[in-house]
ModelCIF file with pLDDT and N, C-alpha, C, O atoms, coordinates in Angstrom:
data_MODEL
#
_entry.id   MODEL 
#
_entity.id                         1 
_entity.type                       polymer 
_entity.pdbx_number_of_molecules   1 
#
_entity_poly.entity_id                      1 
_entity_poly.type                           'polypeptide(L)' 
_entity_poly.nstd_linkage                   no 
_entity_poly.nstd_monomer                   no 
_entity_poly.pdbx_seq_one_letter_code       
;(UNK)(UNK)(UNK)(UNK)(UNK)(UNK)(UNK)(UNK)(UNK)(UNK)(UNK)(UNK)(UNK)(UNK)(UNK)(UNK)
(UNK)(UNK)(UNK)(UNK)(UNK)(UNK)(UNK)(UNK)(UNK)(UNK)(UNK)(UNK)(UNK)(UNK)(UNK)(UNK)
(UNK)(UNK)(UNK)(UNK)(UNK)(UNK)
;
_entity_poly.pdbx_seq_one_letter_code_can   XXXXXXXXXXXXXXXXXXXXXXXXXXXXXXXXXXXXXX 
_entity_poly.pdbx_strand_id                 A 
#
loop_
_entity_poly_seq.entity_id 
_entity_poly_seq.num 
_entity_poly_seq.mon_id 
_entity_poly_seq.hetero 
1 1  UNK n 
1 2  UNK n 
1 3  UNK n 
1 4  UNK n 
1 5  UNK n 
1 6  UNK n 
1 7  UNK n 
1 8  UNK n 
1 9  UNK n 
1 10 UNK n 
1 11 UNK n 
1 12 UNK n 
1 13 UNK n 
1 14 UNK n 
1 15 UNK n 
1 16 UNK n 
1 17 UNK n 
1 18 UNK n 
1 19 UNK n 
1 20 UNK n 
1 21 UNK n 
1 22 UNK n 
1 23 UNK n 
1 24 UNK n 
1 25 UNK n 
1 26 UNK n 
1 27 UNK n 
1 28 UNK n 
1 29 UNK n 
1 30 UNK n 
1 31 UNK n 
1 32 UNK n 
1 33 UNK n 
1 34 UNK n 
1 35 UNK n 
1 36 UNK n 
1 37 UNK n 
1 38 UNK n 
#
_struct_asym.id          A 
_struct_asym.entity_id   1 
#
loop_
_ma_qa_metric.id 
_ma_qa_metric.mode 
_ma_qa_metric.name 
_ma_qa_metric.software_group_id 
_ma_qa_metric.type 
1 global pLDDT . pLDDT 
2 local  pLDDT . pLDDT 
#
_ma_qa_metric_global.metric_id      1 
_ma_qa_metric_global.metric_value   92.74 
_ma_qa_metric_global.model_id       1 
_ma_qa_metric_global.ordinal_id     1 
#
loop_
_ma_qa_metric_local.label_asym_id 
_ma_qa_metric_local.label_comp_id 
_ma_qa_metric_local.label_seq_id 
_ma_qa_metric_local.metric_id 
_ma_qa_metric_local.metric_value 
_ma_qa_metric_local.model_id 
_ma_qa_metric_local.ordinal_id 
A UNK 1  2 86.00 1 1  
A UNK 2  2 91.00 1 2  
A UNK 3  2 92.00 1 3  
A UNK 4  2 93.00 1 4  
A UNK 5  2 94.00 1 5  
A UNK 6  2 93.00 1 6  
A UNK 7  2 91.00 1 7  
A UNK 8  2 94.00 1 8  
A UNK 9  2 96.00 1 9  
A UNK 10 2 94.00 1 10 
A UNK 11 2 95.00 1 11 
A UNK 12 2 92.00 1 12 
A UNK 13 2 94.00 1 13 
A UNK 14 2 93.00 1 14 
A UNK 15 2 90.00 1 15 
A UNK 16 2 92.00 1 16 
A UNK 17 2 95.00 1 17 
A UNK 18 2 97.00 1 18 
A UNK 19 2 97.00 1 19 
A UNK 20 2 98.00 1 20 
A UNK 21 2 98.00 1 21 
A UNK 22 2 98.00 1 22 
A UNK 23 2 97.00 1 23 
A UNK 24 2 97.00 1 24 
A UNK 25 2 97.00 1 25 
A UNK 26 2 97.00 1 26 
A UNK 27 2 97.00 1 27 
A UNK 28 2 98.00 1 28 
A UNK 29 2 97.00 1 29 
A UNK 30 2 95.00 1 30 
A UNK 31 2 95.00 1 31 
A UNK 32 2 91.00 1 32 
A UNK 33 2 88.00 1 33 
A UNK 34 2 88.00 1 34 
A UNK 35 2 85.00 1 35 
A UNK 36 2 83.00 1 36 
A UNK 37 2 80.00 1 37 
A UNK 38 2 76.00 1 38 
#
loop_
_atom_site.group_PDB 
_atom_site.id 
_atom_site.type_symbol 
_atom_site.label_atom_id 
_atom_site.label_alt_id 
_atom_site.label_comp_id 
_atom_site.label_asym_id 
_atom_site.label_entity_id 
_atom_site.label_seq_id 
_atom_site.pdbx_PDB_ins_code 
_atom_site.Cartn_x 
_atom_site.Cartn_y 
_atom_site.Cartn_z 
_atom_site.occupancy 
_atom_site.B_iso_or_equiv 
_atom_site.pdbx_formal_charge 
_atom_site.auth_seq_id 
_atom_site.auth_comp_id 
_atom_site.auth_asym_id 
_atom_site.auth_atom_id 
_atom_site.pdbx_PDB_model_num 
ATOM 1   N N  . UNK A 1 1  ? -8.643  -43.328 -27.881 1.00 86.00 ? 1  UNK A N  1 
ATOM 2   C CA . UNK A 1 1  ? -8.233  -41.989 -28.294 1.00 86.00 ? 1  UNK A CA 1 
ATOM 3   C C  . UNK A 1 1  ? -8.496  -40.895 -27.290 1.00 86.00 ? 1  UNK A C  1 
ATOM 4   O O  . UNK A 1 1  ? -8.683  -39.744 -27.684 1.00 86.00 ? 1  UNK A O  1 
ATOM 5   N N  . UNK A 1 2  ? -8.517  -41.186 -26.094 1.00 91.00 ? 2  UNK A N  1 
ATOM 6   C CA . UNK A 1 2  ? -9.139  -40.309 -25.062 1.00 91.00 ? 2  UNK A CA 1 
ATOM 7   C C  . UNK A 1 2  ? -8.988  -40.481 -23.609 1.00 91.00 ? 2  UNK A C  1 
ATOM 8   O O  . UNK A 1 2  ? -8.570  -41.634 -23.505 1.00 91.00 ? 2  UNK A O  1 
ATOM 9   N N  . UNK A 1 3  ? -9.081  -40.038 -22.562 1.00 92.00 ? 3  UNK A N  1 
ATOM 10  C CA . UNK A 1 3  ? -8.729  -39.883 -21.199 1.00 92.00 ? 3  UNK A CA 1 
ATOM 11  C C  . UNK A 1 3  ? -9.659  -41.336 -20.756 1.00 92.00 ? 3  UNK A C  1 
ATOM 12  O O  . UNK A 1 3  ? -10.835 -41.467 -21.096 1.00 92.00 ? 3  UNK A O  1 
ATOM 13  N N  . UNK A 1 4  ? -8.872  -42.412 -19.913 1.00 93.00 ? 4  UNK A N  1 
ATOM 14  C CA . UNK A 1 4  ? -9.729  -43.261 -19.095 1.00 93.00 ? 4  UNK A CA 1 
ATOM 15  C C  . UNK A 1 4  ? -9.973  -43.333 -18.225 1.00 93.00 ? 4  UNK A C  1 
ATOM 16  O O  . UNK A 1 4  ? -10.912 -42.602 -17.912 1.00 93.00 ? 4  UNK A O  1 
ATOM 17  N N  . UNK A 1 5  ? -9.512  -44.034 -17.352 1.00 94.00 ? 5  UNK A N  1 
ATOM 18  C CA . UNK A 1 5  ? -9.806  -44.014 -15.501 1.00 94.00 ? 5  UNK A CA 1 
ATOM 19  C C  . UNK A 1 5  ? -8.679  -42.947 -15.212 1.00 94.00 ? 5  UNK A C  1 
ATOM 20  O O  . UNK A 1 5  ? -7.826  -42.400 -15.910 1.00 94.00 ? 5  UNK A O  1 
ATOM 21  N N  . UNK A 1 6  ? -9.055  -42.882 -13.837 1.00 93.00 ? 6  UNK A N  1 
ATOM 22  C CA . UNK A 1 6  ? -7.724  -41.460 -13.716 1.00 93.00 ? 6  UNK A CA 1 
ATOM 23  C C  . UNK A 1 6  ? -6.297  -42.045 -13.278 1.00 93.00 ? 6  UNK A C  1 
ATOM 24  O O  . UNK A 1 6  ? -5.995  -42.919 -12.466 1.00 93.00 ? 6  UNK A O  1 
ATOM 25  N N  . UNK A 1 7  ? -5.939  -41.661 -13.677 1.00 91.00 ? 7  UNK A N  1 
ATOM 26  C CA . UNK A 1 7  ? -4.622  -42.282 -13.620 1.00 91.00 ? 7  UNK A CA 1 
ATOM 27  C C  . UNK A 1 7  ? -3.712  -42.437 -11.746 1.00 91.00 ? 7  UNK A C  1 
ATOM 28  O O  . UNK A 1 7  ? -2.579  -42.883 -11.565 1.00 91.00 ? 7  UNK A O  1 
ATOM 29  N N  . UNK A 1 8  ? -4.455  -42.031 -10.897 1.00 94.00 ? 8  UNK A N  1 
ATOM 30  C CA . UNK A 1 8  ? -3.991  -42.036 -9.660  1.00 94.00 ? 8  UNK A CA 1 
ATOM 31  C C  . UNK A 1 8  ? -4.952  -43.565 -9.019  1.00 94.00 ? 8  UNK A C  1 
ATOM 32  O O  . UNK A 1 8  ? -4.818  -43.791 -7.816  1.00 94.00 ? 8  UNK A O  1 
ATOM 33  N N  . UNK A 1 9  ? -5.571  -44.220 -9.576  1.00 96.00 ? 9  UNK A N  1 
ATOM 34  C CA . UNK A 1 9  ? -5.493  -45.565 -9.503  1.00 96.00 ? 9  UNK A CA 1 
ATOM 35  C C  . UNK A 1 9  ? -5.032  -46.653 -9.693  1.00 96.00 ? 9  UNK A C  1 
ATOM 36  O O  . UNK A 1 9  ? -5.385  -47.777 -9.337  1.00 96.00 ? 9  UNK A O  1 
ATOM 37  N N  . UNK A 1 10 ? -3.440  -45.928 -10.832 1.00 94.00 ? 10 UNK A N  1 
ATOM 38  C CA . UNK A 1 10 ? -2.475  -47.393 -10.791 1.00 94.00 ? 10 UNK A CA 1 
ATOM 39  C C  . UNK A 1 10 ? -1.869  -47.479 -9.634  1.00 94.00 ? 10 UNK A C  1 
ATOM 40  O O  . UNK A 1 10 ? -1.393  -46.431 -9.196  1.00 94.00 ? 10 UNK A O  1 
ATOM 41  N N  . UNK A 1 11 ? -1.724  -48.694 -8.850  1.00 95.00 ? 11 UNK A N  1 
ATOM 42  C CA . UNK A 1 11 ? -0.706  -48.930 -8.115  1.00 95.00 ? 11 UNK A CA 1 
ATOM 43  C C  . UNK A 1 11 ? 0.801   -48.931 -8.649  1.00 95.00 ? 11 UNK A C  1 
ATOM 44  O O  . UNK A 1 11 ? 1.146   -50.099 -8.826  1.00 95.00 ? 11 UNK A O  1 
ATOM 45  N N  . UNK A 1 12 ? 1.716   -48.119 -8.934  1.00 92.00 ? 12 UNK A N  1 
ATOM 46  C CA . UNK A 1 12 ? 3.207   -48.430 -9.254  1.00 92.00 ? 12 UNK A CA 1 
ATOM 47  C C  . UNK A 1 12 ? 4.040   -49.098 -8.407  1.00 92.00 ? 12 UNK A C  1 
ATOM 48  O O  . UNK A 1 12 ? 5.244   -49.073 -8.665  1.00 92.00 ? 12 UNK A O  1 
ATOM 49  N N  . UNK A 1 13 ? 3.501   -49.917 -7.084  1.00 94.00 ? 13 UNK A N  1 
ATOM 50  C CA . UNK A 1 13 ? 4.788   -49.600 -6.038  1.00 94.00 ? 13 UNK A CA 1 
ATOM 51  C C  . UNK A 1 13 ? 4.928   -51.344 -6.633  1.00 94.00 ? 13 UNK A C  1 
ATOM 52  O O  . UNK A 1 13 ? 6.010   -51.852 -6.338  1.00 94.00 ? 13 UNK A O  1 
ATOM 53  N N  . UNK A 1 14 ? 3.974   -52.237 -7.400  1.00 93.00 ? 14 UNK A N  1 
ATOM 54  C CA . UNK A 1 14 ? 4.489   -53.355 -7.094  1.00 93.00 ? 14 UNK A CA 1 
ATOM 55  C C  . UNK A 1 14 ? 5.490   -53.821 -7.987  1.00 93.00 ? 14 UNK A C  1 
ATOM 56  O O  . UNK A 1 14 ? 5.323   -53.305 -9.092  1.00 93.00 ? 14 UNK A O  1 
ATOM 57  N N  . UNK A 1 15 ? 6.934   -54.960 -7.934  1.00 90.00 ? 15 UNK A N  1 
ATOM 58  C CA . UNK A 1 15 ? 8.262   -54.998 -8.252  1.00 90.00 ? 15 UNK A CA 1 
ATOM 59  C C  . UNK A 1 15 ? 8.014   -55.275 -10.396 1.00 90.00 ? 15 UNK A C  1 
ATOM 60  O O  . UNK A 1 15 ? 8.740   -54.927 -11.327 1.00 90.00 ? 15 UNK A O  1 
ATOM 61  N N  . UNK A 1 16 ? 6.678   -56.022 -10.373 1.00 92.00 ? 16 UNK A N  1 
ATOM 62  C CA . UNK A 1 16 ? 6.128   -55.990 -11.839 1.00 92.00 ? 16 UNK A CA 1 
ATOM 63  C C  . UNK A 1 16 ? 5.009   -54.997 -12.095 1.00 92.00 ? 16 UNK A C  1 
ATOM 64  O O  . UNK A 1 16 ? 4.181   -54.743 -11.220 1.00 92.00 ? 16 UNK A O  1 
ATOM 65  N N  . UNK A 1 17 ? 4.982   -54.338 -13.509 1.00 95.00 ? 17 UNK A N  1 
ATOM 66  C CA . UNK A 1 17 ? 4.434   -53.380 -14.291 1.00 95.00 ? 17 UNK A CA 1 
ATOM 67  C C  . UNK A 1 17 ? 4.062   -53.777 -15.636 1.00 95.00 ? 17 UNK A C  1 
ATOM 68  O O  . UNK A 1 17 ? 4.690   -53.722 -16.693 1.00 95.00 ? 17 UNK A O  1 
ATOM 69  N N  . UNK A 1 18 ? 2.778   -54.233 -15.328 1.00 97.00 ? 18 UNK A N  1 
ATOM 70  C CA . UNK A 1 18 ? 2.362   -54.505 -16.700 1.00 97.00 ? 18 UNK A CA 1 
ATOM 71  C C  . UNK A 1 18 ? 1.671   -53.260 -17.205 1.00 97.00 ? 18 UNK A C  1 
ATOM 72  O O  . UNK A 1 18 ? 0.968   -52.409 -16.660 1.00 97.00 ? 18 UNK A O  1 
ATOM 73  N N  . UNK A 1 19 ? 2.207   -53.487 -18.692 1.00 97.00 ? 19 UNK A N  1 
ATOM 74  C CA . UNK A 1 19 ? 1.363   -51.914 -19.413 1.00 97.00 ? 19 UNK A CA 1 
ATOM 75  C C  . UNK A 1 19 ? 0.871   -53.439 -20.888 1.00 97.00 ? 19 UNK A C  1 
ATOM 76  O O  . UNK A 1 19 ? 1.523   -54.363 -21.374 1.00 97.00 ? 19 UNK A O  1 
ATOM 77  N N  . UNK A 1 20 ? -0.319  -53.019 -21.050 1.00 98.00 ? 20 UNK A N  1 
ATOM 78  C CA . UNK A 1 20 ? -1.275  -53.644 -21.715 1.00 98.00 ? 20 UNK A CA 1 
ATOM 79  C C  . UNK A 1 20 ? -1.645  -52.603 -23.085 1.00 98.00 ? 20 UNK A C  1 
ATOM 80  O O  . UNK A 1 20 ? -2.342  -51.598 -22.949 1.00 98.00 ? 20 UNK A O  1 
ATOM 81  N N  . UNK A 1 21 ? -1.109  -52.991 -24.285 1.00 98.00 ? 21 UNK A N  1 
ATOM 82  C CA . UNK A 1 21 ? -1.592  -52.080 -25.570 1.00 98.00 ? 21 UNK A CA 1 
ATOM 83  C C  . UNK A 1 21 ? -3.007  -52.708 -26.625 1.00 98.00 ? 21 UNK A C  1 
ATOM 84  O O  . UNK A 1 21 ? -2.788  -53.335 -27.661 1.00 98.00 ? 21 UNK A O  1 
ATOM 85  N N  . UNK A 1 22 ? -4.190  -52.446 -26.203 1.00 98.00 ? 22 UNK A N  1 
ATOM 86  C CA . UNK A 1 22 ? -4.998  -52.994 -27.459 1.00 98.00 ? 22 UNK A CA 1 
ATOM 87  C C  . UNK A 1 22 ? -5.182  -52.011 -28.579 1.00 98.00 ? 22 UNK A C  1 
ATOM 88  O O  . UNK A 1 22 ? -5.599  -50.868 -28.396 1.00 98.00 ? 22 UNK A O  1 
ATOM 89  N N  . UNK A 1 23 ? -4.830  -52.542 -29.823 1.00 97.00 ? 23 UNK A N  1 
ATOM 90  C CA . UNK A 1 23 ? -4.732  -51.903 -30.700 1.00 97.00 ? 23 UNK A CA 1 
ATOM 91  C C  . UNK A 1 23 ? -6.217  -51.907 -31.704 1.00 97.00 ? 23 UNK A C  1 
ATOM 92  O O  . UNK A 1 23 ? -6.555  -50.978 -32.436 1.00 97.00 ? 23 UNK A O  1 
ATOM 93  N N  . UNK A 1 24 ? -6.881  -53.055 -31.531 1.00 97.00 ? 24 UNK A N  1 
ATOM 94  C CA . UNK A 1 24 ? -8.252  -53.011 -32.179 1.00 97.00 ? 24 UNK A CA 1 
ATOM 95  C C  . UNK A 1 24 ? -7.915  -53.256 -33.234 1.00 97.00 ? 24 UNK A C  1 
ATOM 96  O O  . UNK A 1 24 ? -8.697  -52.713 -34.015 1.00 97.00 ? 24 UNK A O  1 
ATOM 97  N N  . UNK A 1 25 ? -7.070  -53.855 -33.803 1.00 97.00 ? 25 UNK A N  1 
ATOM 98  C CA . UNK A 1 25 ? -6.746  -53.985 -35.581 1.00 97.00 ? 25 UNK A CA 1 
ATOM 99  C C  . UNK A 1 25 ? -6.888  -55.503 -35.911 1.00 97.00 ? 25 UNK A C  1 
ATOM 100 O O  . UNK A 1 25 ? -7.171  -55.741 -37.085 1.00 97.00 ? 25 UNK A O  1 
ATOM 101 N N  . UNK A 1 26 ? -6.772  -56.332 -35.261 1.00 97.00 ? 26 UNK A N  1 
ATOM 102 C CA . UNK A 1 26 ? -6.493  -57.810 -35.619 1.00 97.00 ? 26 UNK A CA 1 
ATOM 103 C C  . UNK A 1 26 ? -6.601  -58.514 -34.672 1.00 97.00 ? 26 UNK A C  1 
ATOM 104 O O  . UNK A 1 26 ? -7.206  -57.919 -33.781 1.00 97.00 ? 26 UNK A O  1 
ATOM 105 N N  . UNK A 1 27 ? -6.172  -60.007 -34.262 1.00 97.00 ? 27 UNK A N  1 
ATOM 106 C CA . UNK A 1 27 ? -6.362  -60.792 -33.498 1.00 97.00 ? 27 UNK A CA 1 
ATOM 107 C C  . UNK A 1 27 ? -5.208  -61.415 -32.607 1.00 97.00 ? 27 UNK A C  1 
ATOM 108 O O  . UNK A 1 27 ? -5.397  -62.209 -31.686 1.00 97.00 ? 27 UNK A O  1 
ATOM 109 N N  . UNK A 1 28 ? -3.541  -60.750 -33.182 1.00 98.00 ? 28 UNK A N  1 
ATOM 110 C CA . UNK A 1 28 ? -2.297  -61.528 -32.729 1.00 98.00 ? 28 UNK A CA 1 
ATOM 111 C C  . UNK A 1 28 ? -1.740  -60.367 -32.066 1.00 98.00 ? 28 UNK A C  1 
ATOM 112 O O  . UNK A 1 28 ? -1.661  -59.164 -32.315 1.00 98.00 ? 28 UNK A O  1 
ATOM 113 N N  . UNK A 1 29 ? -1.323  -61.273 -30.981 1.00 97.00 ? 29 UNK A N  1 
ATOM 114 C CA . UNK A 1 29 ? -0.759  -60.864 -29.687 1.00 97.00 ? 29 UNK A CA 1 
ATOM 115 C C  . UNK A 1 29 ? 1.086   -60.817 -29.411 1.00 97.00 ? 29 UNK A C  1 
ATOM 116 O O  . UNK A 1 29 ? 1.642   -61.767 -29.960 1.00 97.00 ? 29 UNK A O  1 
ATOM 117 N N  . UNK A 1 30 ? 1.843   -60.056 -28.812 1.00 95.00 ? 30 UNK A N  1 
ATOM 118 C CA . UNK A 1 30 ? 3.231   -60.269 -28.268 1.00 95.00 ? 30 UNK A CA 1 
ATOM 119 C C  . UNK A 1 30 ? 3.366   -59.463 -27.089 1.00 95.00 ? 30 UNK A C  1 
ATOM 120 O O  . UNK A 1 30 ? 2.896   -58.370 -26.772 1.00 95.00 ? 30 UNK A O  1 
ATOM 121 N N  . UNK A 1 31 ? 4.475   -60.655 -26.260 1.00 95.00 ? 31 UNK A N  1 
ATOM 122 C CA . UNK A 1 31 ? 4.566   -59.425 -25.130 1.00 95.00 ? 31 UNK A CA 1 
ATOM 123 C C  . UNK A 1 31 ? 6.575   -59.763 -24.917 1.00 95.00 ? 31 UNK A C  1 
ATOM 124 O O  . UNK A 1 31 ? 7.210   -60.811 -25.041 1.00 95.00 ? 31 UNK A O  1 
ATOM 125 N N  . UNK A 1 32 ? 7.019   -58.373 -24.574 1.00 91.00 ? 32 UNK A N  1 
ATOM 126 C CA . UNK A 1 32 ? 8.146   -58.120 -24.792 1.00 91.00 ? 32 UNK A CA 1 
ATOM 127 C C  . UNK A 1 32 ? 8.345   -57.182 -23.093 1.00 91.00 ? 32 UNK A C  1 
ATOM 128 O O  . UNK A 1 32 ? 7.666   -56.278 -22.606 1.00 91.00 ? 32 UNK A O  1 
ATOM 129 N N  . UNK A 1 33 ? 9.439   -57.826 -22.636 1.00 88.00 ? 33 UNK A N  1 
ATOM 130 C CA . UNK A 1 33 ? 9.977   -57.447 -21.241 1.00 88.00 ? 33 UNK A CA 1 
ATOM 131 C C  . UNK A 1 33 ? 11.024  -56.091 -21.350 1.00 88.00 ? 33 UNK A C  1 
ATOM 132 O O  . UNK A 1 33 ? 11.971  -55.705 -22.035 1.00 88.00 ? 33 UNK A O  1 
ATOM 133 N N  . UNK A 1 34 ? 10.433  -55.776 -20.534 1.00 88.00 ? 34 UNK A N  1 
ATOM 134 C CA . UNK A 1 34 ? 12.355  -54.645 -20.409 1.00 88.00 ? 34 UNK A CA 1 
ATOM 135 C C  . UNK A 1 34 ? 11.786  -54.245 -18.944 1.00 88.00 ? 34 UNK A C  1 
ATOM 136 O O  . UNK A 1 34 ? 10.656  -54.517 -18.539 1.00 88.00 ? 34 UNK A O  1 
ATOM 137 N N  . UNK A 1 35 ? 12.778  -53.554 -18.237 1.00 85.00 ? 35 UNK A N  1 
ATOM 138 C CA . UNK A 1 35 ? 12.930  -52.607 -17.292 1.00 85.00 ? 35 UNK A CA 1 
ATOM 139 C C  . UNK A 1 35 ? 12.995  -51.373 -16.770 1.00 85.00 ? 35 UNK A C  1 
ATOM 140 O O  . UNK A 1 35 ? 12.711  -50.670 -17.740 1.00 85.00 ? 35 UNK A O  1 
ATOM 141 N N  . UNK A 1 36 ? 13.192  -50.638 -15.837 1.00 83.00 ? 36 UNK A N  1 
ATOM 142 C CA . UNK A 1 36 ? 13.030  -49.584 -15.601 1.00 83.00 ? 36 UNK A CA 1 
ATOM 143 C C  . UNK A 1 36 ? 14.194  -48.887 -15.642 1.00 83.00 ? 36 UNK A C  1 
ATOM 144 O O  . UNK A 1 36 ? 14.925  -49.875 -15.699 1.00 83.00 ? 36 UNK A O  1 
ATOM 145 N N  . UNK A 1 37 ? 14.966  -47.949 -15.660 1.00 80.00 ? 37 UNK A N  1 
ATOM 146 C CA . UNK A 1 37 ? 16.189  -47.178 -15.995 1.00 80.00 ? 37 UNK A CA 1 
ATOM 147 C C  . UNK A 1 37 ? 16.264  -46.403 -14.642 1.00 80.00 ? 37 UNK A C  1 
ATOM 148 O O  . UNK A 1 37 ? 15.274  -45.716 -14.393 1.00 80.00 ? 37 UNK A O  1 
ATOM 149 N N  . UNK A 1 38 ? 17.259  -46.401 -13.743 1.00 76.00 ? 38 UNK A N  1 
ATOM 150 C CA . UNK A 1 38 ? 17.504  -45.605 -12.924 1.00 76.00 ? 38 UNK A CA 1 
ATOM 151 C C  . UNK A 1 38 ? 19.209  -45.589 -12.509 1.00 76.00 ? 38 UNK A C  1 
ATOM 152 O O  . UNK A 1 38 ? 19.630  -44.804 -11.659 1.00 76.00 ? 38 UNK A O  1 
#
């Protein structure tokens, strides 16, 4: 619920972008692909 590392420590330049959501509610997992829009 609050500010973490600073955000000028992600690397963006590499061709994959993982974004990671823990929700703290339960134990089951999904991961779902898409792309970038330009």
């Amino acid at each position: 619920g609050g500010l973490g590392e600073d955000r000028s420590l992600v690397d963006m330049t590499p061709r994959e972008t993982r974004i990671d959501i823990a929700l703290h509610a339960g134990e089951a997992q999904a991961t779902v692909w898409t792309n970038d829009l330009t």
